[in-house]
C-alpha atoms as a PDB file:
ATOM      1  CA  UNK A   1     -92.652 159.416 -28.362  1.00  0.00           C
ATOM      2  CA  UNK A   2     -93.880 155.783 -27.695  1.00  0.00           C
ATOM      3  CA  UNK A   3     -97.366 155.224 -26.800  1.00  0.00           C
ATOM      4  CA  UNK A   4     -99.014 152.781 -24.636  1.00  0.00           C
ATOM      5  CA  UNK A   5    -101.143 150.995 -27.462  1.00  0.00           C
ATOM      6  CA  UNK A   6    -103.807 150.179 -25.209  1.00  0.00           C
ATOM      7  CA  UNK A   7    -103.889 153.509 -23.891  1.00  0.00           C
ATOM      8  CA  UNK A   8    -104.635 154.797 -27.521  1.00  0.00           C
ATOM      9  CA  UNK A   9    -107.409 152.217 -28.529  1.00  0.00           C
ATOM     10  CA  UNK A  10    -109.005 152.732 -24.884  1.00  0.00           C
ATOM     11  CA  UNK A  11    -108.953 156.842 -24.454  1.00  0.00           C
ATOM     12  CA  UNK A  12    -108.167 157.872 -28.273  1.00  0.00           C
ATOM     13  CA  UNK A  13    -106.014 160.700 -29.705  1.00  0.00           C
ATOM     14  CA  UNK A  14    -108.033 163.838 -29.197  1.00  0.00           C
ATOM     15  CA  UNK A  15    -107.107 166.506 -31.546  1.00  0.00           C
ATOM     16  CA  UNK A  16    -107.645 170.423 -30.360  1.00  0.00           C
ATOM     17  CA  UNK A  17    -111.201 171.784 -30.605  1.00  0.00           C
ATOM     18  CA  UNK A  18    -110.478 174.919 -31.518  1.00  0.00           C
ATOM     19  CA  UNK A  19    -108.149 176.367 -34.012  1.00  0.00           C
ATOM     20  CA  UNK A  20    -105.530 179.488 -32.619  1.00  0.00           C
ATOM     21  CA  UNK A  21    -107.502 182.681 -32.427  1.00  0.00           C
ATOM     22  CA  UNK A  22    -104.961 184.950 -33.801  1.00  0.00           C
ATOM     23  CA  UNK A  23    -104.377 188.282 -36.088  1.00  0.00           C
ATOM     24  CA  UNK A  24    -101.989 189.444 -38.212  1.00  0.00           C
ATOM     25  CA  UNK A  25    -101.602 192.378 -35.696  1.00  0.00           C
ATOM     26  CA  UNK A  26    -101.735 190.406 -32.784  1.00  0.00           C
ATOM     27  CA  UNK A  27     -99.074 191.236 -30.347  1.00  0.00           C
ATOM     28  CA  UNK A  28     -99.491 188.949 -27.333  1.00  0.00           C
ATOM     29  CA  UNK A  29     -99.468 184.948 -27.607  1.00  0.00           C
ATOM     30  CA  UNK A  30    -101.501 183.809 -24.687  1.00  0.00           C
ATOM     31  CA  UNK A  31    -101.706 179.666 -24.194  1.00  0.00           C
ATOM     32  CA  UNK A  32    -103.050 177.217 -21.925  1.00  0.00           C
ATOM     33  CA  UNK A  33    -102.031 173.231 -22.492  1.00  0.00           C
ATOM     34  CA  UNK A  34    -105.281 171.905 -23.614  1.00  0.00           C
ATOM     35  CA  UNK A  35    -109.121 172.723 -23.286  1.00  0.00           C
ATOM     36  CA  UNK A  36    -111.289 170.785 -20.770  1.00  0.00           C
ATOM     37  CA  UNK A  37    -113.764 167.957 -21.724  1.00  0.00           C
ATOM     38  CA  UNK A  38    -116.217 169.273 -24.110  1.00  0.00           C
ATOM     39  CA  UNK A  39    -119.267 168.300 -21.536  1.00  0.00           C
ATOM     40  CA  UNK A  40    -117.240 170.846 -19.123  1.00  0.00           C
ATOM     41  CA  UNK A  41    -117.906 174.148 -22.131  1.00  0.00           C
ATOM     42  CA  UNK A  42    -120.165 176.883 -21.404  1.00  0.00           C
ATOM     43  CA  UNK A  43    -118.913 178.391 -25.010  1.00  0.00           C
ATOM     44  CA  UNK A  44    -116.924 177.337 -28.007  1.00  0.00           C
ATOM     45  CA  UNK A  45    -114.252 179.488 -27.075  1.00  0.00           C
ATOM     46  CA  UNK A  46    -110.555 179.239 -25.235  1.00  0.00           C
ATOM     47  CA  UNK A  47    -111.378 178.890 -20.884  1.00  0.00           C
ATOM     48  CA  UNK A  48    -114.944 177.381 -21.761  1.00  0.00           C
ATOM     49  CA  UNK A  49    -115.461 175.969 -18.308  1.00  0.00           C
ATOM     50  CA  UNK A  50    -117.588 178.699 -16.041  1.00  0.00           C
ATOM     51  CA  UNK A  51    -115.408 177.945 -12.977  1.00  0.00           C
ATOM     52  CA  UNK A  52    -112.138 178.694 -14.674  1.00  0.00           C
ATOM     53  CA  UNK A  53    -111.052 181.998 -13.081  1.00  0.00           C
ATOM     54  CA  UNK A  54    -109.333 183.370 -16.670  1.00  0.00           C
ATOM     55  CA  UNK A  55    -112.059 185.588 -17.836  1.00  0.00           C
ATOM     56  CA  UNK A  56    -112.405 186.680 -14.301  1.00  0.00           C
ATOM     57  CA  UNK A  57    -109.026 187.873 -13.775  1.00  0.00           C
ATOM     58  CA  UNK A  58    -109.794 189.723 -17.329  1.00  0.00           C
ATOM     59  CA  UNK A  59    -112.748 191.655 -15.798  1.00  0.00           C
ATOM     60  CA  UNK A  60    -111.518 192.370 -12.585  1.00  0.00           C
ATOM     61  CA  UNK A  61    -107.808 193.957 -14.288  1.00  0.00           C
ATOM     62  CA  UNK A  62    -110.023 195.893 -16.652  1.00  0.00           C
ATOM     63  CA  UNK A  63    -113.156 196.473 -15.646  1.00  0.00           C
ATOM     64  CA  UNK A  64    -112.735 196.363 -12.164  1.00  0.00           C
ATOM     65  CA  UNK A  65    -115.587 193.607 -12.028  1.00  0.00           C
ATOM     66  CA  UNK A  66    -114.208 189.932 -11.889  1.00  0.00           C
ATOM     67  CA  UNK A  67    -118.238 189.445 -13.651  1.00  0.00           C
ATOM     68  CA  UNK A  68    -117.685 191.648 -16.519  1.00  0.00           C
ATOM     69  CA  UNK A  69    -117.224 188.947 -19.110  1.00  0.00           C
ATOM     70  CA  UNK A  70    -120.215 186.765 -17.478  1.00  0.00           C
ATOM     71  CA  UNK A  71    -124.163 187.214 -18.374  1.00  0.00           C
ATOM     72  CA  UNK A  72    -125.709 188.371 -15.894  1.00  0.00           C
ATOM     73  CA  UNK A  73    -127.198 184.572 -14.619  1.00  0.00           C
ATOM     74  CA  UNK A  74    -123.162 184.312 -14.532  1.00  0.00           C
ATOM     75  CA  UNK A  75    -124.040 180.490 -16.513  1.00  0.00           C
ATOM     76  CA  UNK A  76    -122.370 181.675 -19.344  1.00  0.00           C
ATOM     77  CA  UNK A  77    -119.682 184.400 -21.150  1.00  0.00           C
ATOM     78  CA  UNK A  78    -120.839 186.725 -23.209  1.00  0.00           C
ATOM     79  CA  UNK A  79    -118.236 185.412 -26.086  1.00  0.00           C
ATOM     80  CA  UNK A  80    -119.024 187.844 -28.680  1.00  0.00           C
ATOM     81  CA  UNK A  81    -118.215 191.100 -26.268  1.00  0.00           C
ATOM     82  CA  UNK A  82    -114.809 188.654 -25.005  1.00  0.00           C
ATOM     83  CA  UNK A  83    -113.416 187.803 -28.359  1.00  0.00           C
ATOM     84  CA  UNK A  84    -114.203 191.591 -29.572  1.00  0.00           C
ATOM     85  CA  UNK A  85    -111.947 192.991 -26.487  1.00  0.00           C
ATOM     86  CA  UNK A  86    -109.019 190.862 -26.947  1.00  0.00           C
ATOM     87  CA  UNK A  87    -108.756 191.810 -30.760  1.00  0.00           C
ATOM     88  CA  UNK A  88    -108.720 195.522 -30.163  1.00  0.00           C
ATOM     89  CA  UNK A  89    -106.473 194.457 -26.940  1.00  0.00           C
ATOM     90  CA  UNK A  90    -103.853 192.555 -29.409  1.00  0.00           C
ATOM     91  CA  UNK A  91    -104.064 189.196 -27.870  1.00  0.00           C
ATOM     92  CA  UNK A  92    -104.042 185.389 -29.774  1.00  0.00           C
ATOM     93  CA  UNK A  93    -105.253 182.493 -27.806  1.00  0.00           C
ATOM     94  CA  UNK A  94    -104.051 179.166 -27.984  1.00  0.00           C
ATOM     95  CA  UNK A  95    -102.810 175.891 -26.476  1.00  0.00           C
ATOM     96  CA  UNK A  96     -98.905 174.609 -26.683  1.00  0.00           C
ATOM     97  CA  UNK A  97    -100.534 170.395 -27.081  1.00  0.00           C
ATOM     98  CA  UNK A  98    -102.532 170.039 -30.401  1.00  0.00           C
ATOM     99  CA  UNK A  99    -102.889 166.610 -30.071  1.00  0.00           C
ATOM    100  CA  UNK A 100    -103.229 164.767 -26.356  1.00  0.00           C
ATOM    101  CA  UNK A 101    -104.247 161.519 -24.493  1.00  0.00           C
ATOM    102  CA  UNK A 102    -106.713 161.893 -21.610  1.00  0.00           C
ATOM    103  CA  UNK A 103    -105.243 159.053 -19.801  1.00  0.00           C
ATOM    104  CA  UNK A 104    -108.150 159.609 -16.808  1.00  0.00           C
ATOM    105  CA  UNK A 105    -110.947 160.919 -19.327  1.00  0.00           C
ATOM    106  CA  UNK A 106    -110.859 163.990 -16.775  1.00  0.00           C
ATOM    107  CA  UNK A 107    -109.554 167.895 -17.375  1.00  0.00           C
ATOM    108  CA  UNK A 108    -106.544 166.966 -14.920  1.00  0.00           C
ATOM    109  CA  UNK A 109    -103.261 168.194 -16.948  1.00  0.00           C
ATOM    110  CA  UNK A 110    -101.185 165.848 -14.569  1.00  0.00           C
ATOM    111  CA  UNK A 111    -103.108 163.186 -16.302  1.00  0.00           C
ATOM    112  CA  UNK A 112    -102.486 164.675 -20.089  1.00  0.00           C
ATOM    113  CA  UNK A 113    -100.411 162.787 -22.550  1.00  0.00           C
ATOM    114  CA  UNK A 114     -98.910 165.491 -25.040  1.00  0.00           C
ATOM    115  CA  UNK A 115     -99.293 163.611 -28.698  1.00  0.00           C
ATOM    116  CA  UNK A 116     -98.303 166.534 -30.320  1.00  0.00           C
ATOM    117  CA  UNK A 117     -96.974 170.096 -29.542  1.00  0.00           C
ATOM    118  CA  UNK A 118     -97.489 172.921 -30.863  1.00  0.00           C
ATOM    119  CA  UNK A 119     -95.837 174.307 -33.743  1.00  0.00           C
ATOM    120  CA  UNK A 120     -94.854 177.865 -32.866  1.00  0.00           C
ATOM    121  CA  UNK A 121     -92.622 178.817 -35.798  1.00  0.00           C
ATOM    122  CA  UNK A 122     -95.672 178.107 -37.953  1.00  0.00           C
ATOM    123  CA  UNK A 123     -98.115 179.848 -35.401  1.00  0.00           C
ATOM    124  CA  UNK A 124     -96.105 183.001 -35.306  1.00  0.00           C
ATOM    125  CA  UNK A 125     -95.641 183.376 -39.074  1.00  0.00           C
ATOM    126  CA  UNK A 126     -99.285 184.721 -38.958  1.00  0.00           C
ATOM    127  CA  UNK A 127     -98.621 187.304 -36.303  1.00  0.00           C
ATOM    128  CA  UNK A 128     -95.509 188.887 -37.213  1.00  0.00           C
ATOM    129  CA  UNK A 129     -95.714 192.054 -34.893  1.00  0.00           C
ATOM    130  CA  UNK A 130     -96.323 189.205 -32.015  1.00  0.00           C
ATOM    131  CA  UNK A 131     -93.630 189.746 -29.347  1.00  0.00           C
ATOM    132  CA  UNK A 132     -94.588 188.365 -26.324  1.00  0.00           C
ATOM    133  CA  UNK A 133     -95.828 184.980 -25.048  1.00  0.00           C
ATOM    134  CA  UNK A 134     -97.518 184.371 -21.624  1.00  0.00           C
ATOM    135  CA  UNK A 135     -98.610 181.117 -20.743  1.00  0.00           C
ATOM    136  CA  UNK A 136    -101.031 179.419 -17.828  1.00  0.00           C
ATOM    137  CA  UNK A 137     -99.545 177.201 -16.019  1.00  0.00           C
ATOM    138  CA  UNK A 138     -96.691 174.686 -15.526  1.00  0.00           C
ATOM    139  CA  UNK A 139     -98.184 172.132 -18.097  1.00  0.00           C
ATOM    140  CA  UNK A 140     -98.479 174.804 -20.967  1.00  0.00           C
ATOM    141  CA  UNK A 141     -94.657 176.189 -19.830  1.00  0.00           C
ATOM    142  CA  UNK A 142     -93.010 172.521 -19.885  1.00  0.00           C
ATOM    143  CA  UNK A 143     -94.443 172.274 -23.388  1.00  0.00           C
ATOM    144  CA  UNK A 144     -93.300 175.324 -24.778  1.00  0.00           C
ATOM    145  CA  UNK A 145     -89.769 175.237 -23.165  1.00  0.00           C
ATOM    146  CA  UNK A 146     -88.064 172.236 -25.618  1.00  0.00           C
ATOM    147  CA  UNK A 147     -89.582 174.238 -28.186  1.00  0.00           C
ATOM    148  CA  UNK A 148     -87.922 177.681 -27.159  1.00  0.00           C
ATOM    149  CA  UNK A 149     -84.933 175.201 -26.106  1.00  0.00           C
ATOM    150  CA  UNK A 150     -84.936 176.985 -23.307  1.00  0.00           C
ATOM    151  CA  UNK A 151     -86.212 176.306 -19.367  1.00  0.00           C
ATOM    152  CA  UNK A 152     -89.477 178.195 -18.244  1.00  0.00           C
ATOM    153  CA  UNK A 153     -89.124 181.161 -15.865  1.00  0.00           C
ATOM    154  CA  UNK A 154     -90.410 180.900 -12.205  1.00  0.00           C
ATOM    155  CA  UNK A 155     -94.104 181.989 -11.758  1.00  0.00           C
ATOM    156  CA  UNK A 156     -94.455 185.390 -12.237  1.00  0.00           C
ATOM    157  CA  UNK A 157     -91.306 186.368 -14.324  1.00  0.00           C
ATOM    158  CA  UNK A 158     -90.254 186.390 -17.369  1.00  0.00           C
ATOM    159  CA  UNK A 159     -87.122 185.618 -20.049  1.00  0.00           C
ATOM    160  CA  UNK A 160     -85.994 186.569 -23.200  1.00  0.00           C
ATOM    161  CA  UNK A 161     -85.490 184.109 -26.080  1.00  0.00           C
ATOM    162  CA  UNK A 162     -84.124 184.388 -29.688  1.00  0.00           C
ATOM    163  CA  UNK A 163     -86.500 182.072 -31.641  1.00  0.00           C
ATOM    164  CA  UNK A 164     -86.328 181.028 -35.328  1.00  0.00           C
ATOM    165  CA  UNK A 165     -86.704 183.805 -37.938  1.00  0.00           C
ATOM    166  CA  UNK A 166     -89.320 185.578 -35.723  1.00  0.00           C
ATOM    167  CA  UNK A 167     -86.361 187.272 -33.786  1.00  0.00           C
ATOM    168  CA  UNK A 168     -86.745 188.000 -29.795  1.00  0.00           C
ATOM    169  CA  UNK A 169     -89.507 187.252 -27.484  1.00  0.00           C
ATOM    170  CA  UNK A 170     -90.518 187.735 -23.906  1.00  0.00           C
ATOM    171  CA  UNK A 171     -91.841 184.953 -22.570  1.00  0.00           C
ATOM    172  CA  UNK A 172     -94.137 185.291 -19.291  1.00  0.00           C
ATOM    173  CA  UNK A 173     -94.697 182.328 -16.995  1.00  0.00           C
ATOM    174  CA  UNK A 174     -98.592 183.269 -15.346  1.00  0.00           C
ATOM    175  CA  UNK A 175    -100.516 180.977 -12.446  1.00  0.00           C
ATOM    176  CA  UNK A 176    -102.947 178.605 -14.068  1.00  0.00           C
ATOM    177  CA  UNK A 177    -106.583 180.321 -13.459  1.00  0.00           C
ATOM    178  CA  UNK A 178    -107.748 176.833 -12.888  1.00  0.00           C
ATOM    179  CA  UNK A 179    -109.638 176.115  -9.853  1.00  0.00           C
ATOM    180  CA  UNK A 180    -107.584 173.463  -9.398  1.00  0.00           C
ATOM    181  CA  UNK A 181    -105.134 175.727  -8.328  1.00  0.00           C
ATOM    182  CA  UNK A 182    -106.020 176.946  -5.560  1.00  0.00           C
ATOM    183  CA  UNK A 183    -105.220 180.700  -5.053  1.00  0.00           C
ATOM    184  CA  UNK A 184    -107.756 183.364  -4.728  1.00  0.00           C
ATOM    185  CA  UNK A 185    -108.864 185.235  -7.839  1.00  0.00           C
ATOM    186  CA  UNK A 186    -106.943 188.596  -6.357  1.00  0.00           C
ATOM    187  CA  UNK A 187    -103.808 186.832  -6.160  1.00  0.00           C
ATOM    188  CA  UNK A 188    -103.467 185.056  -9.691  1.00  0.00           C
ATOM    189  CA  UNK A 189    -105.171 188.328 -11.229  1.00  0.00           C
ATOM    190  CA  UNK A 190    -101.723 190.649  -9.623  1.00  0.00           C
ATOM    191  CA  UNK A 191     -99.894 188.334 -11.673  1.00  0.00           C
ATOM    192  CA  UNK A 192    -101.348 188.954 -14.950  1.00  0.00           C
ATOM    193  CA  UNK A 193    -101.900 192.842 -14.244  1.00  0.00           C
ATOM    194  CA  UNK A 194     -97.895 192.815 -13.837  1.00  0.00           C
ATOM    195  CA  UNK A 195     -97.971 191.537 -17.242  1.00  0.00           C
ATOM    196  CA  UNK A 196    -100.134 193.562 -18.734  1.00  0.00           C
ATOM    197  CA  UNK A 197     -99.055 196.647 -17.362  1.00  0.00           C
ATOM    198  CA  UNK A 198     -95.280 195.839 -18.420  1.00  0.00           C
ATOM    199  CA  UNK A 199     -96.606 195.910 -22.119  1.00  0.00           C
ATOM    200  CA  UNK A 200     -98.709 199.086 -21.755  1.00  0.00           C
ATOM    201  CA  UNK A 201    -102.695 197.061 -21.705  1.00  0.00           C
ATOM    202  CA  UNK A 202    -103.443 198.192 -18.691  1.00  0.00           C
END
């Protein structure tokens, strides 16, 4: 991919924060595209920003409480309690850009340049029971779908795809839980309980 030279020297390649947060026994692949603006965190964890609805959909599918991952000031997660859950739950976190160009210094994914993709065959050799991939939002999907070689599936549904050596997936196409998006909590969270249900979570 060609890219706009003065673009580079004026916004700069920004590698990912965070590395994937995965397991050997890790069944479900969830990714965004890319994490906000550091300035935007409230943790140094995957959906940092406190108005991102992710963590709330989490609490209200299984805790009935859209607050359950929050302190109780709701300024912050409690990340240690969050990244304990989705271990037991079987779920890996990442991102399907590694490597992007803010070209409006802003969170905006309409105005993210992908440098460099994922690599998924790599990703996956560390979670070989991992059989199913979900991810947030149309930027995240048009990433991973050149990779799968295949096109994304409509919000809310899901395909099957043979990839590489890692044999077949399910791949889920969720809302973003942006607030960008704007969709109540209730509605993006039926989306993701359809998922999680379908896999036996909740």
């Amino acid at each position: 991919m060609a890219l706009d030279k003065d673009l580079v020297e004026a916004q700069g390649v920004e590698e990912h924060p965070l590395g994937f947060f995965s397991f050997p026994d890790s069944k479900i692949l969830m990714m965004g595209s890319f994490p906000p603006p550091k300035k935007r965190w409230v943790m140094d964890f995957y959906y940092p920003n406190r108005n991102n609805d992710m963590w709330r959909i989490f609490g209200l599918i299984f805790f009935n409480d859209g607050f359950h991952f929050l302190t109780p000031d709701r300024k912050h997660y409690k990340e240690a309690e969050l990244r304990a859950f989705l271990r037991v739950k079987g779920f890996a976190l990442g991102d399907t850009a590694q490597a992007v160009i803010r070209e409006k210094n802003n969170a905006s994914d309409k105005h993210l340049i992908v440098v460099r993709p994922l690599d998924l065959a790599q990703v996956l050799q560390g979670m070989p029971q991992c059989h199913t991939l979900i991810t947030t939002g149309q930027k995240s999907s048009d990433i991973l779908a050149p990779i799968l070689h295949t096109t994304d599936p409509k919000v809310g549904e899901k395909i099957e795809v043979e990839f590489a050596s890692h044999g077949l997936l399910t791949w889920w196409r969720m809302p973003s839980s942006s607030r960008a998006y704007p969709k109540p909590l209730e509605w993006k969270a039926d989306f993701y309980r359809k998922v999680f249900a379908s896999i036996g979570l909740c």
